[in-house]
Protein backbone atom coordinates (compact mmCIF):
# COMPACT_ATOMS: atom_id res chain seq x y z
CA UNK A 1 -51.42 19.93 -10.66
CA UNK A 2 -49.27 19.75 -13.72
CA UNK A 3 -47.48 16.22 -15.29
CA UNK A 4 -43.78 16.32 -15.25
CA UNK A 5 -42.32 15.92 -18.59
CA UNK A 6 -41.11 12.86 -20.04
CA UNK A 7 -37.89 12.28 -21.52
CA UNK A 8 -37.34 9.87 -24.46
CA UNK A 9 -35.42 6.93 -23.29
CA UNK A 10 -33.00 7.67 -26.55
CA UNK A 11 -31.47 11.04 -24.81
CA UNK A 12 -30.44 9.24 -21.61
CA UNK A 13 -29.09 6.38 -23.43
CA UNK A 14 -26.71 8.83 -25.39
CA UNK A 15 -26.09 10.77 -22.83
CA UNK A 16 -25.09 7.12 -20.86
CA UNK A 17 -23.11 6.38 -23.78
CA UNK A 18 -20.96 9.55 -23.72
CA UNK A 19 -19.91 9.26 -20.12
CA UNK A 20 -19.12 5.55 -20.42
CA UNK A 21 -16.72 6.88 -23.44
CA UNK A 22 -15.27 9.59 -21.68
CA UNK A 23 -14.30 7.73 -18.93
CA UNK A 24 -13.25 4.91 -21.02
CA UNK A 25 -10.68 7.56 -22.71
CA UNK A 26 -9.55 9.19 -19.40
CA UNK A 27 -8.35 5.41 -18.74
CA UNK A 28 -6.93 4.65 -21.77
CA UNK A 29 -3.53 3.58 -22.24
CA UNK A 30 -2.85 4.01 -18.15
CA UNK A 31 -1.73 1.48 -16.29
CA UNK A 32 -2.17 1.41 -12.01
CA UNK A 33 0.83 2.72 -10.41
CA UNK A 34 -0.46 0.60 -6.90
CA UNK A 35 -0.26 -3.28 -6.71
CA UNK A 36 -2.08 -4.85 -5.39
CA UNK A 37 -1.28 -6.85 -1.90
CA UNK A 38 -2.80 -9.98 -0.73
CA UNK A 39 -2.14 -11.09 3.26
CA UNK A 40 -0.15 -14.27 4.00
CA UNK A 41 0.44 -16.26 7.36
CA UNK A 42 3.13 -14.20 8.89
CA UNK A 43 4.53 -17.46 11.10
CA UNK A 44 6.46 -19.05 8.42
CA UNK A 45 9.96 -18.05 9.03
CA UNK A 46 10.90 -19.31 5.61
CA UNK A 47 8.82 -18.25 3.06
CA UNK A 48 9.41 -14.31 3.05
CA UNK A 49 12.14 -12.45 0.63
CA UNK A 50 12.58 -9.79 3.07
CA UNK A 51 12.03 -9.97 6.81
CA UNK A 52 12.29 -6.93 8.98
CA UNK A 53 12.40 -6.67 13.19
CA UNK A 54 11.19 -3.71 14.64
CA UNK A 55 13.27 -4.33 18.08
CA UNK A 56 11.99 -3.72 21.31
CA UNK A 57 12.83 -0.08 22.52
CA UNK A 58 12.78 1.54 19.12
CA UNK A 59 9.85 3.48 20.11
CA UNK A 60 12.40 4.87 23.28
CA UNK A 61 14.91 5.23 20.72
CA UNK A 62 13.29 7.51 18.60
CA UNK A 63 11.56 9.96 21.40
CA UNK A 64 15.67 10.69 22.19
CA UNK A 65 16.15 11.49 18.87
CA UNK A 66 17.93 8.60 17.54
CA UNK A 67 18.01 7.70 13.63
CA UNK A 68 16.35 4.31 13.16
CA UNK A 69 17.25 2.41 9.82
CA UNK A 70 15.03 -0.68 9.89
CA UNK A 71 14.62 -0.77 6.15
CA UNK A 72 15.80 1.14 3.18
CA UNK A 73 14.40 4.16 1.52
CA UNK A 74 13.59 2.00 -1.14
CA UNK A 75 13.21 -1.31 -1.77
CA UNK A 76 13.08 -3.08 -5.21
CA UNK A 77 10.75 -6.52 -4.90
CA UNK A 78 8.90 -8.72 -7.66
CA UNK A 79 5.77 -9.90 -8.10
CA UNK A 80 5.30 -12.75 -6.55
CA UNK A 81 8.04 -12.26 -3.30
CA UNK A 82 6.80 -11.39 0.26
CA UNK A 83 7.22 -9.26 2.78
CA UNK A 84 7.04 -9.27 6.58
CA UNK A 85 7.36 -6.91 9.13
CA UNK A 86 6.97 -7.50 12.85
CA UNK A 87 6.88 -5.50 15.63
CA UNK A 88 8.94 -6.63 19.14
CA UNK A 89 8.51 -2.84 20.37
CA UNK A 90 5.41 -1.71 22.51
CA UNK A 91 4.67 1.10 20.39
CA UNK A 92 3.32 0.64 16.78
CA UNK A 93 4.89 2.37 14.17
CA UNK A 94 4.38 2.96 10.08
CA UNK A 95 6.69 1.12 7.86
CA UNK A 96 5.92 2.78 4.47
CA UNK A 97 2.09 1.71 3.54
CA UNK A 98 1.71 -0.60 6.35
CA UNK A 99 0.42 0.37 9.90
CA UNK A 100 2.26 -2.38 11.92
CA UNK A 101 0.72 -2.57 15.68
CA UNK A 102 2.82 -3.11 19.14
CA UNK A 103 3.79 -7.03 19.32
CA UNK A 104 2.29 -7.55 15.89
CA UNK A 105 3.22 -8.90 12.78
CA UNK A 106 2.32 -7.65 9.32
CA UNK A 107 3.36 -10.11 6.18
CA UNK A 108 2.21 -9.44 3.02
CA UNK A 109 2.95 -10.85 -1.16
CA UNK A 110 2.89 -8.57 -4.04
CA UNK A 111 0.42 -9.71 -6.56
CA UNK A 112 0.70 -6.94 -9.46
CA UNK A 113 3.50 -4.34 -10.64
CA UNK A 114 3.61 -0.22 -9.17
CA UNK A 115 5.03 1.59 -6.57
CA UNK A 116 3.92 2.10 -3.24
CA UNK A 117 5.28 5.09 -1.26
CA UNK A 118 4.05 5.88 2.97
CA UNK A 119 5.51 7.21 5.46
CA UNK A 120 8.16 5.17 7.70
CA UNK A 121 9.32 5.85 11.70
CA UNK A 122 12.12 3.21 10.75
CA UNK A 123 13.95 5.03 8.65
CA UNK A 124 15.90 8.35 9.06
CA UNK A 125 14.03 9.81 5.86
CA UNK A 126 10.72 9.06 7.22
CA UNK A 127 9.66 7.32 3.62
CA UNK A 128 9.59 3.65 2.17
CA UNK A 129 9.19 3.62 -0.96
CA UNK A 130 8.38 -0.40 -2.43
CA UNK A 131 8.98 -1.08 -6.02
CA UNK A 132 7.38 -4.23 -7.59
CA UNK A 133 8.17 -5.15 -10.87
């Protein structure tokens, strides 16, 4: 049986080094388009900038064909302001980037600047588009 070769430690270290740079450069200068999200308690009435109903029957609604405008296309928010979302129908339905479950609530604060872009059964474009600045 032959010995397998052995590298000097020197050539992995550069090659180590030269990924690490290139990947350092393909990041430079770029900035996240996503914030980030963190969960809040979604029973406090009072301490969310924007507050949308999904009403019971939208689900209905929709299957005849009926335009459902819930929230806007877009919606311009800061860091720091919350949103909530909840859900009186007994269907679930996608509000841009959030999945929001039959008879659930979803409430949520923006922590960082981007945009965040899903699709939305609550609004006759089928897109929310959130803007946090």
């Amino acid at each position: 049986m032959g010995t397998l070769p052995v590298r000097a430690p020197g050539r992995l270290a550069k090659v180590s080094l030269i990924l690490a740079a290139l990947l350092l450069l393909g990041t430079a200068g770029c900035s996240t388009s996503t914030p980030e999200l963190k969960v809040v308690p979604p029973d406090d009435e009072e301490s969310y900038d924007y507050d949308f109903r999904i009403p019971f029957g939208t689900g209905v609604s929709l299957d005849k064909g009926e335009e459902i405008e819930i929230v806007p296309q877009v919606l311009d928010v800061k860091i720091g302001e919350r949103i909530r979302v909840v859900n009186d129908d007994v269907r679930g339905a996608a509000v841009g980037i959030f999945w929001v479950p039959a008879g659930r609530t979803v409430a949520m604060e923006f922590t960082t600047t981007g945009t965040l872009t899903g699709e939305c059964d609550v609004h006759p474009s089928g897109e929310f588009t959130i803007n946090v600045t």
